[in-house]
N, C-alpha and C. Protein backbone atom coordinates (compact mmCIF):
# COMPACT_ATOMS: atom_id res chain seq x y z
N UNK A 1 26.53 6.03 4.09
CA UNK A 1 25.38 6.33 4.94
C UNK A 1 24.27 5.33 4.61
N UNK A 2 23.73 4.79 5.39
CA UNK A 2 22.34 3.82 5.72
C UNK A 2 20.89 4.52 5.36
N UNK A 3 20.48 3.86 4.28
CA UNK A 3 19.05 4.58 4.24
C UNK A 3 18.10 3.95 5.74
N UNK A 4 17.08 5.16 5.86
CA UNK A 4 16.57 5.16 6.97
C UNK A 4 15.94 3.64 7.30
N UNK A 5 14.93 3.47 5.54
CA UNK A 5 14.44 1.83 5.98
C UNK A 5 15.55 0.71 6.05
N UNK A 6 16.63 0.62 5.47
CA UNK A 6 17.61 -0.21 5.66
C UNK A 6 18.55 0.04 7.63
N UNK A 7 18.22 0.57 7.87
CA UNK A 7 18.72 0.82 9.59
C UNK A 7 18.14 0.06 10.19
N UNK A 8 16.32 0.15 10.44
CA UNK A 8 15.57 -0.72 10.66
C UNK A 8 15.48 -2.06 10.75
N UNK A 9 15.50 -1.91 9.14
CA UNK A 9 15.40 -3.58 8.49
C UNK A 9 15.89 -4.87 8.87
N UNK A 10 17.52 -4.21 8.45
CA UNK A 10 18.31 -4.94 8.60
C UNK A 10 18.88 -5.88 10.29
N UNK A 11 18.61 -5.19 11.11
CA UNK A 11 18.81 -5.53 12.46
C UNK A 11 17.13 -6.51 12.93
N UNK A 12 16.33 -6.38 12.26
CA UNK A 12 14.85 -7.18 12.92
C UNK A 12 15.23 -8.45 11.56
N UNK A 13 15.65 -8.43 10.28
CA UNK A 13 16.44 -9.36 9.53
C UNK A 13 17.21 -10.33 10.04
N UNK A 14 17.92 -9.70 10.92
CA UNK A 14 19.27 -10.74 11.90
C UNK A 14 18.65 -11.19 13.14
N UNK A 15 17.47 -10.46 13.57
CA UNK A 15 16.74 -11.09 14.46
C UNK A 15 15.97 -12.87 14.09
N UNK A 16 15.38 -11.91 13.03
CA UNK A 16 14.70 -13.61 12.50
C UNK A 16 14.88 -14.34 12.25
N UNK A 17 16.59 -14.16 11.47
CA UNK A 17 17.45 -15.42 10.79
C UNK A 17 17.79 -16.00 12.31
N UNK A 18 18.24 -15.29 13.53
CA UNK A 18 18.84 -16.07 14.74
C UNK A 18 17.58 -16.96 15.51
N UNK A 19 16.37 -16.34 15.27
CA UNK A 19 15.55 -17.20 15.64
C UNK A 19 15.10 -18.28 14.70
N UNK A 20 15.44 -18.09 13.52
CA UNK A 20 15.18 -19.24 12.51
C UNK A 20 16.22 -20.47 13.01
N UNK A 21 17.11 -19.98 13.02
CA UNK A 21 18.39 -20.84 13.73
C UNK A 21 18.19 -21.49 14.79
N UNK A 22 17.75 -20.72 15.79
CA UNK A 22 17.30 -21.26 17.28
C UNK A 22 16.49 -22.50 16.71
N UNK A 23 15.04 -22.09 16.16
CA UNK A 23 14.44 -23.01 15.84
C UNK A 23 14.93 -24.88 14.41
N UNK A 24 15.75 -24.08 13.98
CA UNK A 24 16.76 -25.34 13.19
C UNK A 24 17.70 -26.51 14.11
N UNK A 25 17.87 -25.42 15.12
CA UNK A 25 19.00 -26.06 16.49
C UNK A 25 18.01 -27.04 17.08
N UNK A 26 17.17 -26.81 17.53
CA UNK A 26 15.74 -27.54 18.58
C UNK A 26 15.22 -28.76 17.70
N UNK A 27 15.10 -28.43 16.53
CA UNK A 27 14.75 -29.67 15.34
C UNK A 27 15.92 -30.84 15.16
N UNK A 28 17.37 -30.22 15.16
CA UNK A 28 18.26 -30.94 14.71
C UNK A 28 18.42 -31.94 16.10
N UNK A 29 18.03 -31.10 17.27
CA UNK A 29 18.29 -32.16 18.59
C UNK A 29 17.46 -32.85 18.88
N UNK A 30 15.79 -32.61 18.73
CA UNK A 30 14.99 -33.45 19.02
C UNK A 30 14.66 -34.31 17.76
N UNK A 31 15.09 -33.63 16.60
CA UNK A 31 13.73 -34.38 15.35
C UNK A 31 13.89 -35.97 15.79
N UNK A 32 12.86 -36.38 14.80
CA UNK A 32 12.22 -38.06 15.32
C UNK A 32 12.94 -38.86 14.33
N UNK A 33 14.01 -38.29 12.95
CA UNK A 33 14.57 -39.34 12.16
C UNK A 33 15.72 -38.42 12.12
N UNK A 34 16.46 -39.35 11.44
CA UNK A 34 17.72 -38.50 10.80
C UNK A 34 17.47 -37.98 9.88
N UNK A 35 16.42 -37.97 8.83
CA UNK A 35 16.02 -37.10 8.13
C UNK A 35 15.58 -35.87 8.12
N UNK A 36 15.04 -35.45 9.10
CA UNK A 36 14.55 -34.21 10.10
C UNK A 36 15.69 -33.68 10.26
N UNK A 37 16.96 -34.36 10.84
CA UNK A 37 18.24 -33.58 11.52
C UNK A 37 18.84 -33.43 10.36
N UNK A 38 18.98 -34.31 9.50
CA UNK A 38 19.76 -33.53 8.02
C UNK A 38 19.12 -32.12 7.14
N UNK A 39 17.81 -32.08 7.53
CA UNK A 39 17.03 -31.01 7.02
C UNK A 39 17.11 -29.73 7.50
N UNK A 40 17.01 -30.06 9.35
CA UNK A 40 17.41 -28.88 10.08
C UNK A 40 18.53 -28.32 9.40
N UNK A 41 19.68 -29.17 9.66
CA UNK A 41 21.46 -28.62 9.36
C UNK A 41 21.45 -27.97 7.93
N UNK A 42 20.64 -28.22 7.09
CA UNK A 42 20.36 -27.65 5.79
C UNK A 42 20.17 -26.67 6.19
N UNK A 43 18.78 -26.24 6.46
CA UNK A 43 18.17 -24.94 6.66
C UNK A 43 18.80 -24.16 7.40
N UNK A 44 19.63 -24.61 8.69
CA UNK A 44 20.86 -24.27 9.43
C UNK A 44 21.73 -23.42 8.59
N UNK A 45 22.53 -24.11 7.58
CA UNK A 45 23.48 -23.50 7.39
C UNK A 45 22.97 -22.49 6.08
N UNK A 46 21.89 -22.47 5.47
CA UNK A 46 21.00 -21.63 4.57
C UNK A 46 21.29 -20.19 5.53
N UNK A 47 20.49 -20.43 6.55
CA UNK A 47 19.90 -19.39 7.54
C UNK A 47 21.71 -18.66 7.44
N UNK A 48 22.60 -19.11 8.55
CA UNK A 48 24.16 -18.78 8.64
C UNK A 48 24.30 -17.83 7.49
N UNK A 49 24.22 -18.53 6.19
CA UNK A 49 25.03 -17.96 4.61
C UNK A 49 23.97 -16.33 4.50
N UNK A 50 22.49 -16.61 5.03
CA UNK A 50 21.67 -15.19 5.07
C UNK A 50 22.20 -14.33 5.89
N UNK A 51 22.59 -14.85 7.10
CA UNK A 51 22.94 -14.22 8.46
C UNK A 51 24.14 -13.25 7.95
N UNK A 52 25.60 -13.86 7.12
CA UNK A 52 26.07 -13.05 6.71
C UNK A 52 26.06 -12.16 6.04
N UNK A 53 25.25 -12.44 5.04
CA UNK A 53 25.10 -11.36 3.91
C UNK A 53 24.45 -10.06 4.40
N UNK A 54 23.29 -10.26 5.60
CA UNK A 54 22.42 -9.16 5.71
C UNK A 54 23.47 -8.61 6.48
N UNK A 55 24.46 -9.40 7.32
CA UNK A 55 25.49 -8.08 7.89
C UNK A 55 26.55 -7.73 7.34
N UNK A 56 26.63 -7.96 6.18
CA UNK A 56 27.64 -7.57 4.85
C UNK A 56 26.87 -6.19 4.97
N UNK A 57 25.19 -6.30 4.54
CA UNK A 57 24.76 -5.47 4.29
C UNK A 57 24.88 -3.93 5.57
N UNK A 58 24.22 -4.40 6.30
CA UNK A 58 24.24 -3.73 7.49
C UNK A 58 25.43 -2.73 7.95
N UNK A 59 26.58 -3.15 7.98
CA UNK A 59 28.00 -2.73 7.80
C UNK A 59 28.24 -1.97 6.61
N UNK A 60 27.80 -1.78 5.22
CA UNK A 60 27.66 -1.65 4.19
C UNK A 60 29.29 -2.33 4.18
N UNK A 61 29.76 -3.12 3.32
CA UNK A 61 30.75 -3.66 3.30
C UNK A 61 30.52 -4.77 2.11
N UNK A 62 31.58 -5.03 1.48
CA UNK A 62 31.21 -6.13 0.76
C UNK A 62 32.69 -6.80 1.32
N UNK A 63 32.98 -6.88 2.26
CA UNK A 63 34.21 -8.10 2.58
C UNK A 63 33.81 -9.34 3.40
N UNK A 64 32.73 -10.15 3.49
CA UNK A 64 32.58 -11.10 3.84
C UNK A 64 31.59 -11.67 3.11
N UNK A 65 31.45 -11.58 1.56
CA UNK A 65 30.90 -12.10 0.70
C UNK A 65 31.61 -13.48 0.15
N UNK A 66 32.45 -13.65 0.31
CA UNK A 66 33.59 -14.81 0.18
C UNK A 66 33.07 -15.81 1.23
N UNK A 67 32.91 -14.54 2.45
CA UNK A 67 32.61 -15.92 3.63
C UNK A 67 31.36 -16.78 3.31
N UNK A 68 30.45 -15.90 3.37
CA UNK A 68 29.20 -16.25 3.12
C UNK A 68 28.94 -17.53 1.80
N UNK A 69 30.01 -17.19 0.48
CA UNK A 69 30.05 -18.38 -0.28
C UNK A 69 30.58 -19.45 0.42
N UNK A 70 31.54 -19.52 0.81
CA UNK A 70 31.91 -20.42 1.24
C UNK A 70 31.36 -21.64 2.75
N UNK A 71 30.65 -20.46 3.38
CA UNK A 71 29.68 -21.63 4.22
C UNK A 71 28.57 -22.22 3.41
N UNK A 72 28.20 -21.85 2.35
CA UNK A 72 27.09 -22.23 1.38
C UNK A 72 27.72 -23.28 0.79
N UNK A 73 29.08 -23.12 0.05
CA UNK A 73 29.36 -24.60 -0.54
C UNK A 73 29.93 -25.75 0.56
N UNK A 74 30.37 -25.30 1.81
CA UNK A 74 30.72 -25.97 2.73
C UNK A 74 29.35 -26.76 3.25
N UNK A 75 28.07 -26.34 3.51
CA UNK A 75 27.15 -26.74 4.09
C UNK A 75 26.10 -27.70 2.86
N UNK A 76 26.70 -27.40 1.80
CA UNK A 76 26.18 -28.04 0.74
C UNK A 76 26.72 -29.04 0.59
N UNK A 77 28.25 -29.39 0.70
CA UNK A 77 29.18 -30.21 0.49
C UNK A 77 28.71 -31.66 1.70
N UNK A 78 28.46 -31.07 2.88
CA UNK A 78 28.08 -31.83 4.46
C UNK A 78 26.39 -32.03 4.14
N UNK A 79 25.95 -31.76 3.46
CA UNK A 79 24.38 -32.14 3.54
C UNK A 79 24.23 -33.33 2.46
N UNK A 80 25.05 -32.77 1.10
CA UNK A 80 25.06 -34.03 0.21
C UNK A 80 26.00 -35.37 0.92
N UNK A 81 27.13 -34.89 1.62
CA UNK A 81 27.52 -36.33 2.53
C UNK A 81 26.42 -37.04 3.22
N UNK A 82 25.74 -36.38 4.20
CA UNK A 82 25.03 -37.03 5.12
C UNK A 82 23.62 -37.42 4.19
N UNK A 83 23.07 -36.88 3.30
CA UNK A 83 21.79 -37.35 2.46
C UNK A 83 22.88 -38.83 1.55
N UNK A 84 24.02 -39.36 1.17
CA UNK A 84 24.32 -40.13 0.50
C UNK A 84 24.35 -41.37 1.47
N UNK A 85 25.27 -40.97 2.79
CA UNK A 85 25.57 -41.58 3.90
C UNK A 85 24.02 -42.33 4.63
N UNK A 86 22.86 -41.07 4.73
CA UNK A 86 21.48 -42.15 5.19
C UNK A 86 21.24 -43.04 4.06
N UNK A 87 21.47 -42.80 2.63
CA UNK A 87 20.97 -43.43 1.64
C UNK A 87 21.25 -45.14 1.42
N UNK A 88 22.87 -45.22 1.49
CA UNK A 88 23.91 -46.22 1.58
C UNK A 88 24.71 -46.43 2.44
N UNK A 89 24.65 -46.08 3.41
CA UNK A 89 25.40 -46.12 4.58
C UNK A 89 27.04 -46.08 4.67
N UNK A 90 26.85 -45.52 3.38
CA UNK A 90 28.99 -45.22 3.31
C UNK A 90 28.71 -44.16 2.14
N UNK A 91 30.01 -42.91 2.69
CA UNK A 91 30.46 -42.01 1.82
C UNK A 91 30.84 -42.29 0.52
N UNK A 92 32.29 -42.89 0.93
CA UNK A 92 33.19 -43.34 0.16
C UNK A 92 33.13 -44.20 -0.60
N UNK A 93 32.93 -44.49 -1.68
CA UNK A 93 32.48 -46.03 -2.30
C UNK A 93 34.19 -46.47 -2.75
């Protein structure tokens, strides 16, 4: 059973993270450098790894806590590419 303030919460929570998103999406397409768009996709996939957890929570469930790691090291993995890639202009050395 859902405490009363967690019923609430949690659904105006998933509201803000999707509009945090919206607003990460609009940055990543317009920003003015590639630095801006690597920042968005950061905060992007930050927002995503929150998005799950609060509906881990919401669900009361703990079975998509795995997921949630794993877009975190996935989006970590693609942000340190693309921050090495503006740096030197190659991944791979």
């Amino acid at each position: 059973m859902t405490p009363p303030l967690l019923a609430w919460a949690t659904p105006l929570a998933m509201g803000m993270l999707v509009l945090a998103m919206l607003l990460c999406l609009v940055r990543m397409l317009r920003g003015p450098t590639a630095q801006d768009r690597v920042l968005a996709l950061d905060a992007m996939y930050l927002n995503a790894t929150l998005l799950v957890l609060v509906l881990c929570m919401h669900w009361d469930s703990t079975a998509y806590f795995e997921a949630a790691l794993l877009v975190a090291l996935l989006g970590f993995l693609g942000s340190t590419a693309l921050a090495k890639f503006l740096l030197r202009g190659e991944v791979i050395e």
